[in-house]
PDB file of N, CA and C in Angstrom:
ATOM      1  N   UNK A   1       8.445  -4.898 -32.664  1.00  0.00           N
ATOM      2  CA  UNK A   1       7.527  -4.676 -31.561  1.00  0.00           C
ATOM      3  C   UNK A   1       6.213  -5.355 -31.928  1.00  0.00           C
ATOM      4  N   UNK A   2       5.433  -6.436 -31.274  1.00  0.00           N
ATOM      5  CA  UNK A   2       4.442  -7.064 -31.408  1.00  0.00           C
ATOM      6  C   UNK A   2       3.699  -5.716 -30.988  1.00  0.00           C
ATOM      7  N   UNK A   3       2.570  -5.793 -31.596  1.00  0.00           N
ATOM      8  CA  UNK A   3       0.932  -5.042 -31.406  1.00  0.00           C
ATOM      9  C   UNK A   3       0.090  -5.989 -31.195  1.00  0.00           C
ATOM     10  N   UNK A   4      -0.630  -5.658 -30.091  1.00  0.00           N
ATOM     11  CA  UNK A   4      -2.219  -6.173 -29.492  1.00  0.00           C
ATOM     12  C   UNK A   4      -3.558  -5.486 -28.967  1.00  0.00           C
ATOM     13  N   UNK A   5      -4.213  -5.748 -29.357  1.00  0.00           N
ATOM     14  CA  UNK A   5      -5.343  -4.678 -28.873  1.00  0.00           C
ATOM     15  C   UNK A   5      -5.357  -4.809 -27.658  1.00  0.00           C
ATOM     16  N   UNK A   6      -6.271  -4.016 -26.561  1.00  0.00           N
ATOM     17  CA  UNK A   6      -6.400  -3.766 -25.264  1.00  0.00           C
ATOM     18  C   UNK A   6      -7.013  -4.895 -24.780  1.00  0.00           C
ATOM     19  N   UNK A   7      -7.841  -5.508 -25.522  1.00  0.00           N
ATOM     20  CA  UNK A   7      -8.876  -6.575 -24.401  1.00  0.00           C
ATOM     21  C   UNK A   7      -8.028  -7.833 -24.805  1.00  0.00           C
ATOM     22  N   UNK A   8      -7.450  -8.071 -25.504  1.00  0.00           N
ATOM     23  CA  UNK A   8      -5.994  -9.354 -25.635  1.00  0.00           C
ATOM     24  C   UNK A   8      -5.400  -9.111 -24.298  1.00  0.00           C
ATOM     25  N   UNK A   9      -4.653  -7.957 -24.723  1.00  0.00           N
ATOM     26  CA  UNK A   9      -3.459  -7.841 -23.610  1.00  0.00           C
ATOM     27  C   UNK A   9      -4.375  -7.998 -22.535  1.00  0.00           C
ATOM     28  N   UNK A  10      -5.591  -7.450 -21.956  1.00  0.00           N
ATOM     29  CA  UNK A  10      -6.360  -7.917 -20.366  1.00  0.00           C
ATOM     30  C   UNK A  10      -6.190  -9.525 -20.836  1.00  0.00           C
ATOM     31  N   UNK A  11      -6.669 -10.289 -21.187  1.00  0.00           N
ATOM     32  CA  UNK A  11      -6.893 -11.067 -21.216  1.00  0.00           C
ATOM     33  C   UNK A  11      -5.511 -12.391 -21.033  1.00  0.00           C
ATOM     34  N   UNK A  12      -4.415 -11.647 -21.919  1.00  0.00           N
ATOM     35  CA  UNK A  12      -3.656 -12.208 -21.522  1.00  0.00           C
ATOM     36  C   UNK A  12      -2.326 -11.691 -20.974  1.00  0.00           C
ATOM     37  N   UNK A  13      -2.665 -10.877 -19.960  1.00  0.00           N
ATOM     38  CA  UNK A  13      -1.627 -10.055 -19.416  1.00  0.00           C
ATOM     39  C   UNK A  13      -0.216 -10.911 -18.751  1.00  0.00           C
ATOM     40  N   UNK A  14      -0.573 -11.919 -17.986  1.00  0.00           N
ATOM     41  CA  UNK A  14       0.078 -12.436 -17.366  1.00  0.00           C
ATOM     42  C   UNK A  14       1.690 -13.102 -18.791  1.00  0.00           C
ATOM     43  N   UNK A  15       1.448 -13.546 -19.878  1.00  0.00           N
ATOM     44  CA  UNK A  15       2.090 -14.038 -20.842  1.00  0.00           C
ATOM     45  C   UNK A  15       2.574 -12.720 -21.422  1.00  0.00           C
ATOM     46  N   UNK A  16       1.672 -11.674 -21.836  1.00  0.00           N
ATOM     47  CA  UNK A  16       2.528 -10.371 -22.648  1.00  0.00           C
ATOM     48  C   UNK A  16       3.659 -10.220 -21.617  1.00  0.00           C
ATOM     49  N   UNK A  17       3.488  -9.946 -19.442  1.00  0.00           N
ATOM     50  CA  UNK A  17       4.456  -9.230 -19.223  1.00  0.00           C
ATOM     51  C   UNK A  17       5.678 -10.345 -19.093  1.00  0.00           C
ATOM     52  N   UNK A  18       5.484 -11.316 -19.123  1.00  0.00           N
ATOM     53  CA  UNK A  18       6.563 -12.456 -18.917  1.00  0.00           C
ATOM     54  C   UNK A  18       7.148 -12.449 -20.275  1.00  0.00           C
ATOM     55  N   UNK A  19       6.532 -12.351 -21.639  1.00  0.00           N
ATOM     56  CA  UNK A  19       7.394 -11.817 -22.691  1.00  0.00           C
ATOM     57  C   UNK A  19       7.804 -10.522 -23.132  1.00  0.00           C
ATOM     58  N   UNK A  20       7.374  -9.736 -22.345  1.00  0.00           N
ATOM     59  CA  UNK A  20       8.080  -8.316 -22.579  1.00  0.00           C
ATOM     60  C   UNK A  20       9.527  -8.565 -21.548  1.00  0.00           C
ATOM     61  N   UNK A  21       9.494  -9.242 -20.455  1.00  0.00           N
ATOM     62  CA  UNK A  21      10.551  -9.760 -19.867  1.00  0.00           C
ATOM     63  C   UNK A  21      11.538 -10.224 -20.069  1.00  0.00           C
ATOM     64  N   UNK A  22      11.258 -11.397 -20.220  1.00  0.00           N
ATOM     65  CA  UNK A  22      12.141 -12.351 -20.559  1.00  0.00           C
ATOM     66  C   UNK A  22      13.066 -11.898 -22.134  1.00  0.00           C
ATOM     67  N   UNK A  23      12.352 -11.407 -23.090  1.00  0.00           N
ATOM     68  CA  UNK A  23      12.482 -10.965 -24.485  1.00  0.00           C
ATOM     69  C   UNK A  23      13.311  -9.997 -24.768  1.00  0.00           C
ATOM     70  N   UNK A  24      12.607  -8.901 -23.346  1.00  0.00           N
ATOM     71  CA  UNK A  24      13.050  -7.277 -23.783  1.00  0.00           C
ATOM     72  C   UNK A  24      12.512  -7.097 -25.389  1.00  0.00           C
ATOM     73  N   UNK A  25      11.440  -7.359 -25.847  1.00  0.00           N
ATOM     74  CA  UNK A  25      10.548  -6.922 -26.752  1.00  0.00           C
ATOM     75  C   UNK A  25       9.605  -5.964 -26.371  1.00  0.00           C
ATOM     76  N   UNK A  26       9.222  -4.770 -26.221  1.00  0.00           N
ATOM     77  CA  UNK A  26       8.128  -4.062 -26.255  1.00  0.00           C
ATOM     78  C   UNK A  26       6.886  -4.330 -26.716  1.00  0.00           C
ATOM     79  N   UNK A  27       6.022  -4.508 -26.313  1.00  0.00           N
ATOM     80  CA  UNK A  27       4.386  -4.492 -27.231  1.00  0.00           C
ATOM     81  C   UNK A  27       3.428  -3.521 -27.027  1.00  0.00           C
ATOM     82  N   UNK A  28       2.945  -3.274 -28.430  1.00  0.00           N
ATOM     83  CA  UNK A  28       2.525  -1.660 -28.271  1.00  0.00           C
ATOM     84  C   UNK A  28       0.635  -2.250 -28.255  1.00  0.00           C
ATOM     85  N   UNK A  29       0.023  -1.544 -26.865  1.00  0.00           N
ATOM     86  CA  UNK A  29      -1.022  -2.264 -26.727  1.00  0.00           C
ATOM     87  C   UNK A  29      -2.209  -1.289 -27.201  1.00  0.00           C
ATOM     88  N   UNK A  30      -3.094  -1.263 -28.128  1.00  0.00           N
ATOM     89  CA  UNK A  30      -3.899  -0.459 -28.713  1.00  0.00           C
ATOM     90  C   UNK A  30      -4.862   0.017 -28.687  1.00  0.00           C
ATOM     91  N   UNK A  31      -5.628   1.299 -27.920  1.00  0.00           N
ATOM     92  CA  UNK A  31      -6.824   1.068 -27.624  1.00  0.00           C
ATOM     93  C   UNK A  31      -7.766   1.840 -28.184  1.00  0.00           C
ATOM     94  N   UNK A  32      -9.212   2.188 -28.008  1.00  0.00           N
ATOM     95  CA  UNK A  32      -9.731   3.226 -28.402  1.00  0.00           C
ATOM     96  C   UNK A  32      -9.307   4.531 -28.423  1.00  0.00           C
ATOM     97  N   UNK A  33      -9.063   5.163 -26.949  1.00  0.00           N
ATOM     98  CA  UNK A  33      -8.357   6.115 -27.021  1.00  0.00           C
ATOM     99  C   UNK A  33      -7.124   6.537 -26.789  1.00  0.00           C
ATOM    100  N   UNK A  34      -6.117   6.023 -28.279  1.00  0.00           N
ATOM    101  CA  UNK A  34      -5.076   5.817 -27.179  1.00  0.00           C
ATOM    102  C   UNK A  34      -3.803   4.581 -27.426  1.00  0.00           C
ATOM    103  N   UNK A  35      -2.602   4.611 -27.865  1.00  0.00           N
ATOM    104  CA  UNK A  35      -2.003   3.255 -27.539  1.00  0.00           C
ATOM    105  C   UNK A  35      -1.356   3.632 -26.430  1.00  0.00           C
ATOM    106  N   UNK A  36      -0.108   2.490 -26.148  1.00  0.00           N
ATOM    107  CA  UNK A  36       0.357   2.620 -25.075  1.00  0.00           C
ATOM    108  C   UNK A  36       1.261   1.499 -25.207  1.00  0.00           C
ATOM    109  N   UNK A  37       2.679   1.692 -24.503  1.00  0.00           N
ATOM    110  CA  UNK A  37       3.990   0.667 -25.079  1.00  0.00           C
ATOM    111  C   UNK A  37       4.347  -0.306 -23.072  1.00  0.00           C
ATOM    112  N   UNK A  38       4.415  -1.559 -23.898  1.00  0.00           N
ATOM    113  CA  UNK A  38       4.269  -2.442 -22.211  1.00  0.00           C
ATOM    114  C   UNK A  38       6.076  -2.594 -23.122  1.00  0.00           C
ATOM    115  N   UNK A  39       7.038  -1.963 -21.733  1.00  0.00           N
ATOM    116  CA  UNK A  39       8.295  -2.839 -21.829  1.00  0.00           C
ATOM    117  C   UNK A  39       8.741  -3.292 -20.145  1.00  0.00           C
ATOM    118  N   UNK A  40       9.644  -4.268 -20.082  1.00  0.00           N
ATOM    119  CA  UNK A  40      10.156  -4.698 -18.780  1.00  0.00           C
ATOM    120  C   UNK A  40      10.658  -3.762 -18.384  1.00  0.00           C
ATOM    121  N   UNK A  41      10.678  -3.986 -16.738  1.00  0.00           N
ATOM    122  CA  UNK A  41      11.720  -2.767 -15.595  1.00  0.00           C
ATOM    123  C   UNK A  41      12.920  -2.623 -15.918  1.00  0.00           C
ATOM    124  N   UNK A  42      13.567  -3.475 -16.566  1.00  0.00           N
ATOM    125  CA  UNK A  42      14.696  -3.698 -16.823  1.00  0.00           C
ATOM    126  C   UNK A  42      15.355  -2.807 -17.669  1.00  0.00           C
ATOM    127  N   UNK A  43      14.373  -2.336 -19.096  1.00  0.00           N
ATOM    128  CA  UNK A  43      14.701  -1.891 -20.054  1.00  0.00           C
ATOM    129  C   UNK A  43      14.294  -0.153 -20.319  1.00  0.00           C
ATOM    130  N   UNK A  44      12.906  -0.310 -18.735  1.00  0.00           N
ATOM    131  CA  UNK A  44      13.055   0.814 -18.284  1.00  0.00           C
ATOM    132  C   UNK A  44      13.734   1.844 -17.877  1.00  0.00           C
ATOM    133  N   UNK A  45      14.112   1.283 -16.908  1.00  0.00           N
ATOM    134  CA  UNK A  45      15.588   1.704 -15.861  1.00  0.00           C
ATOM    135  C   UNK A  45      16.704   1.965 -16.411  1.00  0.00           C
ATOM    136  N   UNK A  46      17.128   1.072 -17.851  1.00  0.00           N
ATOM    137  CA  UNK A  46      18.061   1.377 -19.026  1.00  0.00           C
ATOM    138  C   UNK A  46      17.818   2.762 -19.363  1.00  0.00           C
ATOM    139  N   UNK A  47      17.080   2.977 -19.896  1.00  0.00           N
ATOM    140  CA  UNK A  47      16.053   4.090 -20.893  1.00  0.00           C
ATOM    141  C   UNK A  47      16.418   5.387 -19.976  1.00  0.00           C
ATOM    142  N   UNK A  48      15.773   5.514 -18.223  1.00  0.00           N
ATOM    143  CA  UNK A  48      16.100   6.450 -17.789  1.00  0.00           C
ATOM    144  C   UNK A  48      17.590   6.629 -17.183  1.00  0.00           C
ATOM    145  N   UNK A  49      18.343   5.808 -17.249  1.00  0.00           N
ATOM    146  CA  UNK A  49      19.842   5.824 -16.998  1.00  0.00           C
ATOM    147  C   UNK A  49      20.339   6.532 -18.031  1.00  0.00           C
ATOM    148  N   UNK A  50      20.054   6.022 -19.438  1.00  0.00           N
ATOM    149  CA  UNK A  50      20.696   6.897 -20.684  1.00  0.00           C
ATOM    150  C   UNK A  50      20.032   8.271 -20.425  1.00  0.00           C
ATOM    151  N   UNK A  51      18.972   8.325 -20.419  1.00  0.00           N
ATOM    152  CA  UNK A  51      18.605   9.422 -20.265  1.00  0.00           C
ATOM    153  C   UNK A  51      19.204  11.107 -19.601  1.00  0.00           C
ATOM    154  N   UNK A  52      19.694  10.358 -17.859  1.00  0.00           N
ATOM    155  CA  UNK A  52      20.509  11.049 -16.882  1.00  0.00           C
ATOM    156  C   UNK A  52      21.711  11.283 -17.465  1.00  0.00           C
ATOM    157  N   UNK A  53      22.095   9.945 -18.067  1.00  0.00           N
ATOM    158  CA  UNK A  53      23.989  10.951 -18.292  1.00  0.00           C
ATOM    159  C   UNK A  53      23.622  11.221 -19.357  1.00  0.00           C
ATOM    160  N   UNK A  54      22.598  11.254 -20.736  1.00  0.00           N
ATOM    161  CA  UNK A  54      22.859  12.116 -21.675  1.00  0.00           C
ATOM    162  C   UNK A  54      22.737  13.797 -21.107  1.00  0.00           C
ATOM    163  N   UNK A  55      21.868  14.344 -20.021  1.00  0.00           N
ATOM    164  CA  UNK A  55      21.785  15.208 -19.220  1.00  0.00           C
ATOM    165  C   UNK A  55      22.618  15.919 -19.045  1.00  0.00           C
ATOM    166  N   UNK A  56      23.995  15.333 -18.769  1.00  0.00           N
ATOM    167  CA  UNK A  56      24.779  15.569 -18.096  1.00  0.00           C
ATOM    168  C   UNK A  56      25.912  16.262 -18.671  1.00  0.00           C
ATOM    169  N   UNK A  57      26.614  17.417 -19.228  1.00  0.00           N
ATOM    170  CA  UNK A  57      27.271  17.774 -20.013  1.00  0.00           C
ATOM    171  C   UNK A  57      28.451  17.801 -20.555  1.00  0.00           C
ATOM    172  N   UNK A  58      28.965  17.230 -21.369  1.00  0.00           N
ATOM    173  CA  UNK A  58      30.096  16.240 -21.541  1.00  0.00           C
ATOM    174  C   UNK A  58      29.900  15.188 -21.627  1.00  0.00           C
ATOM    175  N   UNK A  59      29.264  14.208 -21.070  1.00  0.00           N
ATOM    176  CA  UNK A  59      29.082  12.763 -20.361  1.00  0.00           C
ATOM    177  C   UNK A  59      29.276  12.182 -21.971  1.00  0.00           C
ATOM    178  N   UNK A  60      28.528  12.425 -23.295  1.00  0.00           N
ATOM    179  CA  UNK A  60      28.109  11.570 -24.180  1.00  0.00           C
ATOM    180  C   UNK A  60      29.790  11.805 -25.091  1.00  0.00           C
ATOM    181  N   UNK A  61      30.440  13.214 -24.859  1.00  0.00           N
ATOM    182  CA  UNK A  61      31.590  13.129 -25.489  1.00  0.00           C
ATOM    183  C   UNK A  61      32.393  12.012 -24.855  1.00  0.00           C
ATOM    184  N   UNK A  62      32.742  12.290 -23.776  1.00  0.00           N
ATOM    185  CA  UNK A  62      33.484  11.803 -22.441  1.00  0.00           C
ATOM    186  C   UNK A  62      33.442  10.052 -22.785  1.00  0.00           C
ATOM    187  N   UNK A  63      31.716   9.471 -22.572  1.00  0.00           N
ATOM    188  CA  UNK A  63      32.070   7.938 -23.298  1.00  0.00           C
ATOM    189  C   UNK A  63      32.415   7.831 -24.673  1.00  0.00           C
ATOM    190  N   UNK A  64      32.084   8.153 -25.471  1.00  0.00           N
ATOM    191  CA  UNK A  64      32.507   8.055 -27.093  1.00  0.00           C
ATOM    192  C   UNK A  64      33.720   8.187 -26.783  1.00  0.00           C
ATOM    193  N   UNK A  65      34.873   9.618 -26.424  1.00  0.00           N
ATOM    194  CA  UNK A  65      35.959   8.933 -26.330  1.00  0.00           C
ATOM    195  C   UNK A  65      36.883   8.013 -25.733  1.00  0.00           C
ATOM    196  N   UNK A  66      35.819   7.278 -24.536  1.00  0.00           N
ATOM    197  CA  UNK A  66      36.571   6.316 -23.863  1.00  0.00           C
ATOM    198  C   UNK A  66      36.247   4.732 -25.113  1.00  0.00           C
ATOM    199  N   UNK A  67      35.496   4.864 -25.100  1.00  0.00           N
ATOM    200  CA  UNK A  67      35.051   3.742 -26.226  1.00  0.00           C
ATOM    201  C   UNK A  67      36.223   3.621 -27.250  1.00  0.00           C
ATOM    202  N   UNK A  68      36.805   4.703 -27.641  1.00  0.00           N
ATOM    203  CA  UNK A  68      37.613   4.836 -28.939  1.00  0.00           C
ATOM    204  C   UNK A  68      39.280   4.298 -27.946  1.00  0.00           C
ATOM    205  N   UNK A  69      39.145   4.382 -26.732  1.00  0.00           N
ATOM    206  CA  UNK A  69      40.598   4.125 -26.044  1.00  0.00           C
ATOM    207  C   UNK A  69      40.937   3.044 -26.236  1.00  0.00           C
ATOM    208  N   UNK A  70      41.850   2.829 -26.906  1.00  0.00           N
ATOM    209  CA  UNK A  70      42.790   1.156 -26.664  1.00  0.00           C
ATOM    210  C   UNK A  70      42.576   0.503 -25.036  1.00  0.00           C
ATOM    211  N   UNK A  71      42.236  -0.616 -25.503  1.00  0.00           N
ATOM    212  CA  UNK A  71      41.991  -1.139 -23.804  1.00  0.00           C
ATOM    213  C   UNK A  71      43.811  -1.042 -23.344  1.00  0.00           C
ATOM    214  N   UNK A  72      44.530  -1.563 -23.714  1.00  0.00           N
ATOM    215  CA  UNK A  72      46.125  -1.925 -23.251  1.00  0.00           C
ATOM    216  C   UNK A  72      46.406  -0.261 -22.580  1.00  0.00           C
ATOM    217  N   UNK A  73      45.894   0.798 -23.105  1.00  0.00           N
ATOM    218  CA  UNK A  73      45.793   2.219 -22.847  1.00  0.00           C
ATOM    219  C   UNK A  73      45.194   2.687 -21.041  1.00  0.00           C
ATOM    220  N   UNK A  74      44.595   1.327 -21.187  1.00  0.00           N
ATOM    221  CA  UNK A  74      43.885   1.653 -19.628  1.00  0.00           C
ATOM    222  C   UNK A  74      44.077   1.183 -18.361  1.00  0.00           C
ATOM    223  N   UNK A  75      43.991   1.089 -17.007  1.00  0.00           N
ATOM    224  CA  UNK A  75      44.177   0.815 -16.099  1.00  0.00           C
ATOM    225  C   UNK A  75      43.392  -0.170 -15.401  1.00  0.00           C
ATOM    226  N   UNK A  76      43.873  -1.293 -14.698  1.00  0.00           N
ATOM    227  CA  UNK A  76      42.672  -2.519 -14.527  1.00  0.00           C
ATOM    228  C   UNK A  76      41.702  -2.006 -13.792  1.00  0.00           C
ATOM    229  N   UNK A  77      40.623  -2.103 -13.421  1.00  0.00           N
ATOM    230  CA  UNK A  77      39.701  -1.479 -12.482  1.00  0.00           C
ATOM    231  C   UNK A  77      39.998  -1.772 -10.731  1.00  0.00           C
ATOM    232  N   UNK A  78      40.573  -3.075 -10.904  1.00  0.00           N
ATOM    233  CA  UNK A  78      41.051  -2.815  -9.298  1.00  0.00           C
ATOM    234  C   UNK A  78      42.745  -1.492  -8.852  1.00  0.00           C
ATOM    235  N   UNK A  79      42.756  -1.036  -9.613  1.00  0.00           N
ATOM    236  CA  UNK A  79      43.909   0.233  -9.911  1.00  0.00           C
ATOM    237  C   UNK A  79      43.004   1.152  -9.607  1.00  0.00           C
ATOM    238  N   UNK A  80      41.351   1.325  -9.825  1.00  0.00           N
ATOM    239  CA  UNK A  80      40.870   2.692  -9.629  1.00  0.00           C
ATOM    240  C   UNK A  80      40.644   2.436  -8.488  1.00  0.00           C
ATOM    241  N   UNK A  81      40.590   3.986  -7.647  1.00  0.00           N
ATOM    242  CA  UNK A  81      40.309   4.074  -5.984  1.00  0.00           C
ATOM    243  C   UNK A  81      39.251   5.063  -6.031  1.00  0.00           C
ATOM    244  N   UNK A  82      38.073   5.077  -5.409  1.00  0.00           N
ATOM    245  CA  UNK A  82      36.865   5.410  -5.147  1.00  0.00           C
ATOM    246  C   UNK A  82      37.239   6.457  -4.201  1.00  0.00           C
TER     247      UNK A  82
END
């Protein structure tokens, strides 16, 4: 995770959020009172997705043991019906 103080990052905001982007690097921006972590929407939206199904009870057993399933074990996805 790059660190920058507060009047950098103003200064060069436009380049930190295009490399917190493009990168998916975090930069932790530092201030008097205070830091504060700049990451992309992207990695956001990740973050609170894990978040919801860790929530969810079972959910974290439930993938771990699909993870452990032999793929040849499974069904193609156009086989599942919604």
């Amino acid at each position: 995770m790059s660190t920058i103080n507060i009047t950098n990052a103003r200064k060069d905001l436009y380049n930190l959020v295009e490399n917190v982007s493009v990168y998916h690097e975090p930069a932790l921006i530092v201030g008097k009172k205070g830091n504060a972590v700049l990451i992309s929407e992207d990695d956001w939206n990740a973050i609170q997705e894990t978040l919801y199904l860790d929530s969810i009870p079972g959910m974290t057993k439930s993938i771990l043991d699909g993870v452990k399933e032999p793929m040849e074990d499974c069904i193609s996805e156009d086989m599942v019906q919604w």
